[in-house]
C-alpha atoms as a PDB file:
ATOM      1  CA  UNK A   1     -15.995 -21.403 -22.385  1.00  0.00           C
ATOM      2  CA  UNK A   2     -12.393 -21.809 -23.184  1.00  0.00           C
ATOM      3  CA  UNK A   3      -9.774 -19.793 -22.314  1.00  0.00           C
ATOM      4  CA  UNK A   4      -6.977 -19.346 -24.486  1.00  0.00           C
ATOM      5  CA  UNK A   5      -3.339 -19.721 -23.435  1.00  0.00           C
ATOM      6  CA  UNK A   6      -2.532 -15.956 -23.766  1.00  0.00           C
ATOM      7  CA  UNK A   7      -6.024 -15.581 -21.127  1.00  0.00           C
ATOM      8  CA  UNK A   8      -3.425 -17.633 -18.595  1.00  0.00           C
ATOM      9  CA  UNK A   9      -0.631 -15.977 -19.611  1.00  0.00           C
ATOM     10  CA  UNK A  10      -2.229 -12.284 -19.164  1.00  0.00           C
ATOM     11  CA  UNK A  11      -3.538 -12.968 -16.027  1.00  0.00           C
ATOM     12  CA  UNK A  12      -0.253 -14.645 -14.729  1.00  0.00           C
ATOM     13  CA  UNK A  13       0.880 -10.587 -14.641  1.00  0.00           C
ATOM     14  CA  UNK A  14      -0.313  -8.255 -12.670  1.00  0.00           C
ATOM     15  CA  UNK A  15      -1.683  -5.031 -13.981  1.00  0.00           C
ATOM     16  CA  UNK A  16       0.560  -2.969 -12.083  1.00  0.00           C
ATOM     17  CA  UNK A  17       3.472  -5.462 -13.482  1.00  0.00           C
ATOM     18  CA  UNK A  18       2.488  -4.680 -16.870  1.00  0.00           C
ATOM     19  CA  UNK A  19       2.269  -1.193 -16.577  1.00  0.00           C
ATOM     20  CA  UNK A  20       5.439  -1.260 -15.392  1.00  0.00           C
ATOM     21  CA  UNK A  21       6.992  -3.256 -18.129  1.00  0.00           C
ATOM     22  CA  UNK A  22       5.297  -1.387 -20.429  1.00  0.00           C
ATOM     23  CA  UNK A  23       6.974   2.069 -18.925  1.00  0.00           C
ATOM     24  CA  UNK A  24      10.380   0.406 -19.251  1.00  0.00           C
ATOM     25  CA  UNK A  25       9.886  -0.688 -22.715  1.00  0.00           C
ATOM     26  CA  UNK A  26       9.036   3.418 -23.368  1.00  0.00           C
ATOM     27  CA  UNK A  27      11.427   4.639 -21.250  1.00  0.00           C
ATOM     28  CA  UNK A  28      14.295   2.707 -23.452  1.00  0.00           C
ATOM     29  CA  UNK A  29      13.206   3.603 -26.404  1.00  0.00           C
ATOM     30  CA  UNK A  30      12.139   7.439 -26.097  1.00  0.00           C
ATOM     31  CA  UNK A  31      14.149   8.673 -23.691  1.00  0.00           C
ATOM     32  CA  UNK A  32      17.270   6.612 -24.521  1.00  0.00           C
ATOM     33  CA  UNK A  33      16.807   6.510 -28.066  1.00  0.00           C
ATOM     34  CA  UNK A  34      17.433   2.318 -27.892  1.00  0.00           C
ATOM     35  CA  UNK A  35      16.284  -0.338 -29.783  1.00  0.00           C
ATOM     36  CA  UNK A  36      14.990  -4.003 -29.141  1.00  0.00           C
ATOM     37  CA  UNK A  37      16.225  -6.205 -29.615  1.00  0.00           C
ATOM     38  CA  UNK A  38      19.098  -4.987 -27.693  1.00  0.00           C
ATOM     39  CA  UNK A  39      22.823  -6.140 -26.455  1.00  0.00           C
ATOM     40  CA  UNK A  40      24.643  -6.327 -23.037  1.00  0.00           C
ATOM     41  CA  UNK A  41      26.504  -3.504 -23.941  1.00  0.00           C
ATOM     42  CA  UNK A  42      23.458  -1.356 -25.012  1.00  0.00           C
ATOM     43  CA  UNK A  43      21.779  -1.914 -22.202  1.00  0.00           C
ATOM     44  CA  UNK A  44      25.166  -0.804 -19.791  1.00  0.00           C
ATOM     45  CA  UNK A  45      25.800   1.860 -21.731  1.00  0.00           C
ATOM     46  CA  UNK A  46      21.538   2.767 -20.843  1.00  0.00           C
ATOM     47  CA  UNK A  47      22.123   2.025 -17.242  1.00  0.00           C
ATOM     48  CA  UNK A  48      25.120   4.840 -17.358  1.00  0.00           C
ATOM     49  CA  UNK A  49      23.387   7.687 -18.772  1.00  0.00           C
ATOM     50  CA  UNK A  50      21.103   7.265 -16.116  1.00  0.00           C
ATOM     51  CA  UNK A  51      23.157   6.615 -13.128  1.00  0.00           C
ATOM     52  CA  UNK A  52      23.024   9.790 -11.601  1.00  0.00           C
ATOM     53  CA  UNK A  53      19.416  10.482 -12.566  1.00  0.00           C
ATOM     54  CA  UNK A  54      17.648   7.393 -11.220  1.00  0.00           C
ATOM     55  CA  UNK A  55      18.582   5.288  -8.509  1.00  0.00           C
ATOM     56  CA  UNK A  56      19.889   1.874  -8.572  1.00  0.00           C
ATOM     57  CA  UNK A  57      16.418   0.261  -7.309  1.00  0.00           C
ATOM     58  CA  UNK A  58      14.609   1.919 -10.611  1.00  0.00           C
ATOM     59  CA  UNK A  59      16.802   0.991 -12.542  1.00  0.00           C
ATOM     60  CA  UNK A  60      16.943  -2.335 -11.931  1.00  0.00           C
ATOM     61  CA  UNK A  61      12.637  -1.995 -12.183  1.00  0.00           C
ATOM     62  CA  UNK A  62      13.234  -1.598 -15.950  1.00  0.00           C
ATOM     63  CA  UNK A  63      15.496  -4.002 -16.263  1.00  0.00           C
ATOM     64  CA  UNK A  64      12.955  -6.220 -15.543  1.00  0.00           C
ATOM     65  CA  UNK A  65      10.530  -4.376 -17.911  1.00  0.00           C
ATOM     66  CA  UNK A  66      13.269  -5.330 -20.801  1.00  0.00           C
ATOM     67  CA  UNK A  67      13.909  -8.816 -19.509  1.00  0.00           C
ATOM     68  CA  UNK A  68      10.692  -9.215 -19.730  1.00  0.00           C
ATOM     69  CA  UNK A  69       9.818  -8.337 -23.445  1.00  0.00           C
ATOM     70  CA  UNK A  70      13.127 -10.308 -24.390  1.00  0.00           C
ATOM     71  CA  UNK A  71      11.673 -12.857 -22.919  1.00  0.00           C
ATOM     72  CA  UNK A  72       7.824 -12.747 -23.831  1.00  0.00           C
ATOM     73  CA  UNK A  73       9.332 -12.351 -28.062  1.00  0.00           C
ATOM     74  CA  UNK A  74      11.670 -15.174 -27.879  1.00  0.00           C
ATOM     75  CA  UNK A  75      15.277 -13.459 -27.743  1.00  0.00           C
ATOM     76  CA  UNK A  76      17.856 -14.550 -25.396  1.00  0.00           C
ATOM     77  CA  UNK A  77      18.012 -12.228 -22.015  1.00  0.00           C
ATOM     78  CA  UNK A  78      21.077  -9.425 -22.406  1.00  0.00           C
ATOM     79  CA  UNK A  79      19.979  -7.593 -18.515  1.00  0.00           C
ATOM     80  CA  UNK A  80      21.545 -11.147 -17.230  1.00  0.00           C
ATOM     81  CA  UNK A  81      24.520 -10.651 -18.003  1.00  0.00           C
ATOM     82  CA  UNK A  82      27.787 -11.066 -15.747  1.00  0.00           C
ATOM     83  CA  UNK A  83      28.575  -7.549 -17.488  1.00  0.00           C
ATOM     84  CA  UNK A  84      25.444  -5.909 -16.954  1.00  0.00           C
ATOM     85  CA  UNK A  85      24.948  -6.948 -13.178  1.00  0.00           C
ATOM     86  CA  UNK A  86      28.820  -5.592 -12.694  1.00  0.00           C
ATOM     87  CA  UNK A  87      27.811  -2.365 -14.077  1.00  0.00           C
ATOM     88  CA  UNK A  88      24.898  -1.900 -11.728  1.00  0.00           C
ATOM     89  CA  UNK A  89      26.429  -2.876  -8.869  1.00  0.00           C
ATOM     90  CA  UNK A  90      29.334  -0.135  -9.636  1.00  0.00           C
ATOM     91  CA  UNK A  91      26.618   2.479  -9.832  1.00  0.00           C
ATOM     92  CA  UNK A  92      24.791   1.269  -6.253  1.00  0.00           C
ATOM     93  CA  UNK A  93      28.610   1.891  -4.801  1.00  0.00           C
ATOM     94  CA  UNK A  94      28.970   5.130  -6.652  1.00  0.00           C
ATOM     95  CA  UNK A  95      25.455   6.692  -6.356  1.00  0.00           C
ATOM     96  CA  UNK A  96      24.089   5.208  -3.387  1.00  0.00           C
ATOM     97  CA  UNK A  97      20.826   6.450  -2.272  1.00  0.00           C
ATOM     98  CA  UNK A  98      18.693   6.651   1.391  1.00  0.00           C
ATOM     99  CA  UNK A  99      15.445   5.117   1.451  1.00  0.00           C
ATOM    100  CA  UNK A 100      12.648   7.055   1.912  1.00  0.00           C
ATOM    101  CA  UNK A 101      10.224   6.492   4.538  1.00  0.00           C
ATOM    102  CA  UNK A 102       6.713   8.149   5.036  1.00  0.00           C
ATOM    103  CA  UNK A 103       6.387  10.247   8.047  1.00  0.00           C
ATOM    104  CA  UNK A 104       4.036   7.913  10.472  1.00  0.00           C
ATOM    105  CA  UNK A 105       1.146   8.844  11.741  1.00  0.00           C
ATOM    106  CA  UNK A 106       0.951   8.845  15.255  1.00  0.00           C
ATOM    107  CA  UNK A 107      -2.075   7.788  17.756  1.00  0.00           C
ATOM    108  CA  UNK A 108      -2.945  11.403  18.768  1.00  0.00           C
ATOM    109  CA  UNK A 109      -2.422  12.905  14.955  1.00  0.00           C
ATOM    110  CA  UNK A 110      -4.526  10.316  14.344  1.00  0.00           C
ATOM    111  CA  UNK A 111      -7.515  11.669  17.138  1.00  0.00           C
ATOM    112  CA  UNK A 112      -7.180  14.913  16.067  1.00  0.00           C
ATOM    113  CA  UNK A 113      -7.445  13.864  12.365  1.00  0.00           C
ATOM    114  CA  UNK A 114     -10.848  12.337  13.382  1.00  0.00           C
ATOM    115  CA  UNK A 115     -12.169  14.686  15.209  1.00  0.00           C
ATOM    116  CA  UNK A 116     -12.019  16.874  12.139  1.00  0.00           C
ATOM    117  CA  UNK A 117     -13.609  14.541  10.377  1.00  0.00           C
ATOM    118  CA  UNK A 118     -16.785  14.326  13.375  1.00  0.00           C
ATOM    119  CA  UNK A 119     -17.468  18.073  12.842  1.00  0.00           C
ATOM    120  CA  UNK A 120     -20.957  18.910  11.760  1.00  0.00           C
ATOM    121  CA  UNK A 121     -21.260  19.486   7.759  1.00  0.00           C
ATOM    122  CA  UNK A 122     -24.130  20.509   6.507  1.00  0.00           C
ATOM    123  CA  UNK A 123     -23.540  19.405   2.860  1.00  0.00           C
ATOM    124  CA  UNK A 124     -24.509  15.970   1.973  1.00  0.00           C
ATOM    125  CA  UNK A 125     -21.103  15.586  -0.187  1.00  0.00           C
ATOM    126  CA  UNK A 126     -18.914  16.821   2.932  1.00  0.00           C
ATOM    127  CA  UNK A 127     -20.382  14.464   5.176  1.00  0.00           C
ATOM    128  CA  UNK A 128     -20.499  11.339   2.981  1.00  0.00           C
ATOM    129  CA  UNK A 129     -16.509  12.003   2.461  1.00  0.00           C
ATOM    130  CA  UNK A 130     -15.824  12.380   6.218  1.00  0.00           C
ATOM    131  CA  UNK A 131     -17.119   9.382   6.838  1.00  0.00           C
ATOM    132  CA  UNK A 132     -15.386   7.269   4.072  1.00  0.00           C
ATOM    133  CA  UNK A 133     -12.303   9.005   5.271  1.00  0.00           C
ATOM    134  CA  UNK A 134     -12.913   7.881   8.831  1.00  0.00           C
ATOM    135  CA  UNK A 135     -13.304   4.717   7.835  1.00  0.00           C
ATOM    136  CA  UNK A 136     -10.477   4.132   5.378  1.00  0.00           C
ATOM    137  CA  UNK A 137      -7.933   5.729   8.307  1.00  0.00           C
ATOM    138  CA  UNK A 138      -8.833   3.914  10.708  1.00  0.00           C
ATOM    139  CA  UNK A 139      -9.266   0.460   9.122  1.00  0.00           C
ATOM    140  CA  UNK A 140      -5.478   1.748   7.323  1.00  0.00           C
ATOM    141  CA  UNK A 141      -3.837   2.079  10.914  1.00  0.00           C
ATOM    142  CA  UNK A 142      -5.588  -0.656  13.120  1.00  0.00           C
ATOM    143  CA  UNK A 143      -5.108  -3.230  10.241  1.00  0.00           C
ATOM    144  CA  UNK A 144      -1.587  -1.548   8.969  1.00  0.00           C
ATOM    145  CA  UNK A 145      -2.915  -2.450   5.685  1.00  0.00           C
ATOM    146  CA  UNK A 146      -1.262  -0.778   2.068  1.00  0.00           C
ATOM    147  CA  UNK A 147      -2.603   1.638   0.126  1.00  0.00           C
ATOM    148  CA  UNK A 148      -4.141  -1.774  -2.324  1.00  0.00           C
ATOM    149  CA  UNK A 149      -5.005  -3.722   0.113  1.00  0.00           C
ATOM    150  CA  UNK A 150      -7.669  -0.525   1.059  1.00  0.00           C
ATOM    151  CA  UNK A 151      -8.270   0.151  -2.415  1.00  0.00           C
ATOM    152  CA  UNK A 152      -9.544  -3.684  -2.610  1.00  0.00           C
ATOM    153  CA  UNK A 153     -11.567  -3.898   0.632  1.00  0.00           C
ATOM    154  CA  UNK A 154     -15.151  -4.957  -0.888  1.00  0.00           C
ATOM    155  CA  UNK A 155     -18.321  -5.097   1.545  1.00  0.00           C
ATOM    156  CA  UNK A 156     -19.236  -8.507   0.594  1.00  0.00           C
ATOM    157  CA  UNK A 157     -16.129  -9.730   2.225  1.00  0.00           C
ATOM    158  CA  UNK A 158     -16.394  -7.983   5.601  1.00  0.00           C
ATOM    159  CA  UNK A 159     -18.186  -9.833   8.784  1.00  0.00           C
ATOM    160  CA  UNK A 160     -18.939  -7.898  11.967  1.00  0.00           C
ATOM    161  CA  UNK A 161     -19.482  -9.144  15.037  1.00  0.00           C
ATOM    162  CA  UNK A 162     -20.549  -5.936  17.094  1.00  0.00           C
ATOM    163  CA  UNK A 163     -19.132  -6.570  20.407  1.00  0.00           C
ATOM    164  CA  UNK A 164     -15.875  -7.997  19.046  1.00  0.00           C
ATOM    165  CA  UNK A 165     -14.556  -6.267  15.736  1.00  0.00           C
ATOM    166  CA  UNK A 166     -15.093  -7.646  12.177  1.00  0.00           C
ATOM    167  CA  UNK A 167     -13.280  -9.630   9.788  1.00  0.00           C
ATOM    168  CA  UNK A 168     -11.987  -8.639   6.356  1.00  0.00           C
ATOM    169  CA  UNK A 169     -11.241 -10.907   3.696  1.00  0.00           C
ATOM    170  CA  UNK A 170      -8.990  -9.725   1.110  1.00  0.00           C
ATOM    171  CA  UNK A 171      -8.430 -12.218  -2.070  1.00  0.00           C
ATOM    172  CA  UNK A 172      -4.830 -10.543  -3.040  1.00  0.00           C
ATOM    173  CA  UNK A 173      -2.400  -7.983  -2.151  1.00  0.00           C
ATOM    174  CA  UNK A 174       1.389  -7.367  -3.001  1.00  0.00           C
ATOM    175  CA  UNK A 175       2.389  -9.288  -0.171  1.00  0.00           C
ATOM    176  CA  UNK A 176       0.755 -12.269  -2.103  1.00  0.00           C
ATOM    177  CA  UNK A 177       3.094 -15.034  -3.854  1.00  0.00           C
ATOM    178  CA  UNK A 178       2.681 -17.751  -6.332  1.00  0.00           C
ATOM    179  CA  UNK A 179      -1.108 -19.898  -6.295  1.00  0.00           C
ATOM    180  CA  UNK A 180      -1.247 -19.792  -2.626  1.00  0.00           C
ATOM    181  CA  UNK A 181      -1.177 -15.901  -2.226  1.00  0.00           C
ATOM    182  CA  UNK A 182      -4.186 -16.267  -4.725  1.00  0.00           C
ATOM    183  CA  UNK A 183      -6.439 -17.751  -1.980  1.00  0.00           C
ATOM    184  CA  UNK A 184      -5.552 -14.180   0.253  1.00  0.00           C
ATOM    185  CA  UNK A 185      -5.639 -13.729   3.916  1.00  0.00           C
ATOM    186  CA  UNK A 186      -8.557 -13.234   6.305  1.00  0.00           C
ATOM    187  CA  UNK A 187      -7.452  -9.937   8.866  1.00  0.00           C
ATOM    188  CA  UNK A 188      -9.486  -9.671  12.150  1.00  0.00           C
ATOM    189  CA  UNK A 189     -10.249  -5.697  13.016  1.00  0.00           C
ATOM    190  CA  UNK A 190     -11.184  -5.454  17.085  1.00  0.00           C
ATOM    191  CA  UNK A 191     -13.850  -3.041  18.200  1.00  0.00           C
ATOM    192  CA  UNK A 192     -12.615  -0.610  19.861  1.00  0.00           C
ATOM    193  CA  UNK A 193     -14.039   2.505  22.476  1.00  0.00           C
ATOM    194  CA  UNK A 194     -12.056   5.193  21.031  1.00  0.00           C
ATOM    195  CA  UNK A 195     -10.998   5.601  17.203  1.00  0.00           C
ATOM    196  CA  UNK A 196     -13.018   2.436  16.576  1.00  0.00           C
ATOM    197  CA  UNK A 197     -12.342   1.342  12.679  1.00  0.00           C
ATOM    198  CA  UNK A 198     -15.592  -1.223  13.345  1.00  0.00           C
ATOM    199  CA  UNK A 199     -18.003   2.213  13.919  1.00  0.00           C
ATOM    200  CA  UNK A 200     -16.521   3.628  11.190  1.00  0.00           C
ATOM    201  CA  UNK A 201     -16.999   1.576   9.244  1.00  0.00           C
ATOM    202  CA  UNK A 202     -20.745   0.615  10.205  1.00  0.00           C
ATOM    203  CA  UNK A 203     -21.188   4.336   9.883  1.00  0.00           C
ATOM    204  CA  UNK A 204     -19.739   4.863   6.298  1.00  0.00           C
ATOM    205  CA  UNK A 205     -21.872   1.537   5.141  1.00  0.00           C
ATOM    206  CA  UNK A 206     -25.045   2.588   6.352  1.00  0.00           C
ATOM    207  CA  UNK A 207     -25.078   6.374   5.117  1.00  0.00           C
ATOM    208  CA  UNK A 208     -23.393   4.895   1.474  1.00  0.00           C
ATOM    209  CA  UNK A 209     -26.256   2.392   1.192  1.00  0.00           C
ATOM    210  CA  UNK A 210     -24.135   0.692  -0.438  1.00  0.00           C
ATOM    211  CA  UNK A 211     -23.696  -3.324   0.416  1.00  0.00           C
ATOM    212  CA  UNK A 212     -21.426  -4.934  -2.222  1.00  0.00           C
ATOM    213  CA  UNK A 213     -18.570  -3.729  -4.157  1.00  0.00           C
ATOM    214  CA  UNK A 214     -15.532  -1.610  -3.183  1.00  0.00           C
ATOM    215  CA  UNK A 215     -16.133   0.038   0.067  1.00  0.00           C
ATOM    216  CA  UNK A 216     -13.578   2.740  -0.721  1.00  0.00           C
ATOM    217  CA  UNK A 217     -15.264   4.702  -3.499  1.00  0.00           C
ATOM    218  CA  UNK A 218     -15.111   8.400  -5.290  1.00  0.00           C
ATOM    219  CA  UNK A 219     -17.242  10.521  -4.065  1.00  0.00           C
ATOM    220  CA  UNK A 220     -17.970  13.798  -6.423  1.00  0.00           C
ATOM    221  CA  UNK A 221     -18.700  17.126  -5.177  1.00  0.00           C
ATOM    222  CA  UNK A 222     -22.503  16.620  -5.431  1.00  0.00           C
ATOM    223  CA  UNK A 223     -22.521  13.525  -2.907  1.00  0.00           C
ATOM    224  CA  UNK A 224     -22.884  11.003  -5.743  1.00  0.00           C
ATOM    225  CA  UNK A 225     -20.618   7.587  -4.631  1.00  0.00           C
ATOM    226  CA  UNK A 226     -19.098   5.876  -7.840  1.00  0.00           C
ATOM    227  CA  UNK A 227     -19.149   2.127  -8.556  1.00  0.00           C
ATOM    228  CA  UNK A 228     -14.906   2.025  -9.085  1.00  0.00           C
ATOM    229  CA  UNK A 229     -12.959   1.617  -6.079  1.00  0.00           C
ATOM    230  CA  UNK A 230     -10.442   4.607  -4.997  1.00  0.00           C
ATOM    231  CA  UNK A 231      -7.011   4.409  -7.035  1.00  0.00           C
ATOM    232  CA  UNK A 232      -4.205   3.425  -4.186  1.00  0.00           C
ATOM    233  CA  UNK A 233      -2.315   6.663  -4.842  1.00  0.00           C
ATOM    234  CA  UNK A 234      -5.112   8.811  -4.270  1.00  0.00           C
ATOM    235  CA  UNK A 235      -5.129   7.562  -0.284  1.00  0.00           C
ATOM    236  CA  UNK A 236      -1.748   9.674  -0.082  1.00  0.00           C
ATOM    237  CA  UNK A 237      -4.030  12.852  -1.116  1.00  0.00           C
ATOM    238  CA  UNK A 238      -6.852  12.199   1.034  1.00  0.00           C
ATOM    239  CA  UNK A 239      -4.143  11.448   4.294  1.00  0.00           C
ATOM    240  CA  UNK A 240      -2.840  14.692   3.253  1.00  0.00           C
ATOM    241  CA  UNK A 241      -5.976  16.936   3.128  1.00  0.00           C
ATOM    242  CA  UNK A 242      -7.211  15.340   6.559  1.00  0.00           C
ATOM    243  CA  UNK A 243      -3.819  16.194   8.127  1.00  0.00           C
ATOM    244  CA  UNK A 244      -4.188  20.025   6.761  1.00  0.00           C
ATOM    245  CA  UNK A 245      -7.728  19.831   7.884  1.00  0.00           C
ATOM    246  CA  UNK A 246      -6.300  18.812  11.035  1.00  0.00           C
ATOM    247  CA  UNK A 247      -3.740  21.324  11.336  1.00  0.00           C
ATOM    248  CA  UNK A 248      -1.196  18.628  11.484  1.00  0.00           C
ATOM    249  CA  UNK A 249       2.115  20.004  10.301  1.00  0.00           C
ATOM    250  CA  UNK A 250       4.550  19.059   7.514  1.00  0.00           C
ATOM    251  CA  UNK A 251       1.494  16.916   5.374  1.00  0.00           C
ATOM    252  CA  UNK A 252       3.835  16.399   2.538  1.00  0.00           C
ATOM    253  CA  UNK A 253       6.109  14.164   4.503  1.00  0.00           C
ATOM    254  CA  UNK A 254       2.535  11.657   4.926  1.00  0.00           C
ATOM    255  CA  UNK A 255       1.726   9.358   2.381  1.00  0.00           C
ATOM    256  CA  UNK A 256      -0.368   5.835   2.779  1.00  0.00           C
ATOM    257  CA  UNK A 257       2.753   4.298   4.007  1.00  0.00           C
ATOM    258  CA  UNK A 258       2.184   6.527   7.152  1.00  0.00           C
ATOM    259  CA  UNK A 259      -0.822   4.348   8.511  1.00  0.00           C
ATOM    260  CA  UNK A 260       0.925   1.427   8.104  1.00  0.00           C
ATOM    261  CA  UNK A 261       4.055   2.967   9.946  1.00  0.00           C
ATOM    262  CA  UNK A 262       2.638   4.451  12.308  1.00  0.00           C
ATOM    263  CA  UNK A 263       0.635   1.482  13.599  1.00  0.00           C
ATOM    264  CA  UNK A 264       3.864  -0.346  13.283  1.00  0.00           C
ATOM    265  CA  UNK A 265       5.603   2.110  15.749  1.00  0.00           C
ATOM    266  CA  UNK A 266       2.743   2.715  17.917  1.00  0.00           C
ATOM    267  CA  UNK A 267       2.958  -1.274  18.570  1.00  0.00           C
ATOM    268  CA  UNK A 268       6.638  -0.700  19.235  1.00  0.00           C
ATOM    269  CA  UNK A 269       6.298   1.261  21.717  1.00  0.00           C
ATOM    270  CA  UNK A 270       3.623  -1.108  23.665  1.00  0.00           C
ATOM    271  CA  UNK A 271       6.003  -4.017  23.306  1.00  0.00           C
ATOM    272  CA  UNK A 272       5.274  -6.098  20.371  1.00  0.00           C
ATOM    273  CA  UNK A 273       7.709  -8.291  19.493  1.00  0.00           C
ATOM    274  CA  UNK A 274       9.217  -8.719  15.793  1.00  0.00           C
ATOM    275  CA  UNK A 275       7.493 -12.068  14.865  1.00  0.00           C
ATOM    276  CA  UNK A 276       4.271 -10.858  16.592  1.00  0.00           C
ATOM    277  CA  UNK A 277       4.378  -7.835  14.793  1.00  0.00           C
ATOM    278  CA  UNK A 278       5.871  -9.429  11.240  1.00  0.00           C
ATOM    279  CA  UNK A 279       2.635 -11.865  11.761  1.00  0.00           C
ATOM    280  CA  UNK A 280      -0.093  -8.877  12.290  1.00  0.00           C
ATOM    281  CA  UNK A 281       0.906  -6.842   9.675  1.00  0.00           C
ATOM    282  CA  UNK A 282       1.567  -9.656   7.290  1.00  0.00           C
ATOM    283  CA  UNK A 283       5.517  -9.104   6.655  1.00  0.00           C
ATOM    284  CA  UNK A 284       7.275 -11.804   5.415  1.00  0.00           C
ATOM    285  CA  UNK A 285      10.746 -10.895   5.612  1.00  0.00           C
ATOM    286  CA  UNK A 286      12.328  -9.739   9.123  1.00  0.00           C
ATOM    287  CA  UNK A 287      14.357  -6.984   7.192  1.00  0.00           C
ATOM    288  CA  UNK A 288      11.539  -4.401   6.679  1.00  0.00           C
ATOM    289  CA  UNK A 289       9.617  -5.074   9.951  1.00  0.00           C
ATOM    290  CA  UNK A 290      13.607  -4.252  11.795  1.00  0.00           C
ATOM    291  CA  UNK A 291      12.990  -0.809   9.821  1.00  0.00           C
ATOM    292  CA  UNK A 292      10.503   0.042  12.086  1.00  0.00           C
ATOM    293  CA  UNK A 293      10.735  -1.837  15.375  1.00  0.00           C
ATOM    294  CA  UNK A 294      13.292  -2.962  18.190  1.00  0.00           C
ATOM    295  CA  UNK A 295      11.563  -4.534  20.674  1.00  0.00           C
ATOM    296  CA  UNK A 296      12.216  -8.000  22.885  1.00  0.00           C
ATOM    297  CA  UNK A 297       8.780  -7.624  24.784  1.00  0.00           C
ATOM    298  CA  UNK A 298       6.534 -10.774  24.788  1.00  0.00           C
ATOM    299  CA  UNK A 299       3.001  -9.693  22.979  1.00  0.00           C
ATOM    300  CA  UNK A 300      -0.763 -10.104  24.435  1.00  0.00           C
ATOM    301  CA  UNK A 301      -3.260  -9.761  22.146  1.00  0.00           C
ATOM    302  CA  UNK A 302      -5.370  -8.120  24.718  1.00  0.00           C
ATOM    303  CA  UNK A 303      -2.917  -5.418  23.766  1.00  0.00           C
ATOM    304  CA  UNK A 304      -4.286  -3.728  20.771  1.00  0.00           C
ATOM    305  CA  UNK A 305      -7.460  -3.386  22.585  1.00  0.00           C
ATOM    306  CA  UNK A 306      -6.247  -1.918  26.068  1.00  0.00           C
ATOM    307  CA  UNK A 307      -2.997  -0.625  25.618  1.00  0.00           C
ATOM    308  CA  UNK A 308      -4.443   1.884  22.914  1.00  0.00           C
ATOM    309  CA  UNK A 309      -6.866   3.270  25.408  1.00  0.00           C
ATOM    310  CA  UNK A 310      -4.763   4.165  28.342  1.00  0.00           C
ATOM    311  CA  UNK A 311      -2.734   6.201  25.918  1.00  0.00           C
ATOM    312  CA  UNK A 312      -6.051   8.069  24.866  1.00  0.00           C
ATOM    313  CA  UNK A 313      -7.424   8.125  27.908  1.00  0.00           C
END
């Protein structure tokens, strides 16, 4: 069958990227009242009535959204503008903003979030979720993987080898970039004797039945699992209602960026060093793995699977 040029051109973009572009395009139009094509000075004079609404990192996300339709119709670029890029870098210097982090989860929230989770339920539909939850946190701190990469974990691409761990193939993930990131990255998970994401997982497989397909699925309140893979920003809720379950304080300050943190700061603590740690959790650029770690100790991989014990232990 042939694929047409707009087939390559579609697929070249992201869904998320769309969406986004698509939100931009909207966001000029209705809330700003705009109209495309637009001007260099249309679009500063947009960036200023939002200045101290939205912050200069959103901003510049629908610039891109309106570069991008100039671009896809055929009309020169105005967001590229020596103007327009002096008018955005005036509002980062007068609205500057601090990053928000996700609280991270920590080893023992972590325990106690599990041992929730092992509680005898005696409906089918409570016990199916616990275990899917299980599984998902786990494999989402031991692997620091995003809230995407979990969404697009698919039991056809996991291998276990029981005494060891498993591996986990994912085809894509955000980290991903140009036709190489297409072929995606192989992650090795180790078995483990305490808050084992292998078991878990094992566990969630064989009471799902299920042996292809997304292995993070909906589950409604009669214990039916759906065929769709869970939306990355429902992870955030589930973290949430496993920490209140948990009686784990302050939930809203958790999101699905708090597995991957936390990991990343539990491996501070044992000594990891930057590039070991950029190399694990699959960061390519030293600047967000310095967010979260300052450490000069030389790594063992033995590390992950004793270190985590003696602090359980």
């Amino acid at each position: 069958m042939d694929i047409a040029l707009d087939d390559y051109l579609h697929a070249a973009t992201r869904e998320n990227t769309r969406k986004s572009y698509r939100s931009a395009v909207e966001h000029f139009e209705t809330a700003w009242g705009g109209m495309l094509p637009t001007t260099s000075e249309e679009i500063a004079r947009y960036l200023v009535a939002f200045a101290d609404k939205h912050s200069a990192a959103t901003l510049r996300q629908r610039l891109a959204g309106l570069a991008a339709w100039h671009q896809q119709q055929g009309f020169a670029d105005p967001t590229k503008t020596p103007y327009v890029k002096k008018v955005l870098k005036g509002i980062a210097e007068l609205h500057p903003t601090i990053q928000k982090q996700a609280k991270p989860i920590e080893l023992q929230q972590l325990q106690l979030i599990v041992n929730s989770l092992e509680q005898p339920e005696s409906e089918a539909a409570s016990s199916l979720t616990a275990l899917r939850n299980r599984s998902l946190l786990l494999m989402g701190f031991w692997r620091a993987f995003r809230s995407d990469e979990l969404s697009r974990v698919r039991f056809e691409h996991i291998q276990v080898e029981h005494s060891r761990g498993m591996t986990i193939n994912i085809p894509r993930s955000k980290g991903d970039r140009g036709v190489a990131g297409q072929q995606g990255r192989q992650y090795f998970v180790p078995a483990l004797r305490q808050l084992c994401p292998v078991t878990a997982y094992q566990d969630w497989q064989e009471a799902s039945g299920v042996t292809d397909g997304p292995v993070f699925r909906k589950i409604d309140r009669w214990g039916n699992i759906g065929s769709q893979e869970l939306h990355p920003s429902s992870i955030t809720h589930i973290l949430r209602q496993c920490c209140r379950v948990a009686d784990i304080n302050n939930t809203e300050a958790f999101s699905s960026h708090s597995l991957r943190r936390g990991f990343a700061n539990w491996a501070s603590r044992q000594g990891w060093d930057i590039k070991s740690l950029m190399e694990y959790v699959g960061w390519r650029d030293v600047k967000s793995a310095l967010r979260y770690v300052d450490s000069t100790t030389p790594f063992a991989p033995e590390m992950l699977l004793e270190q985590s014990q003696a602090e359980l232990d």
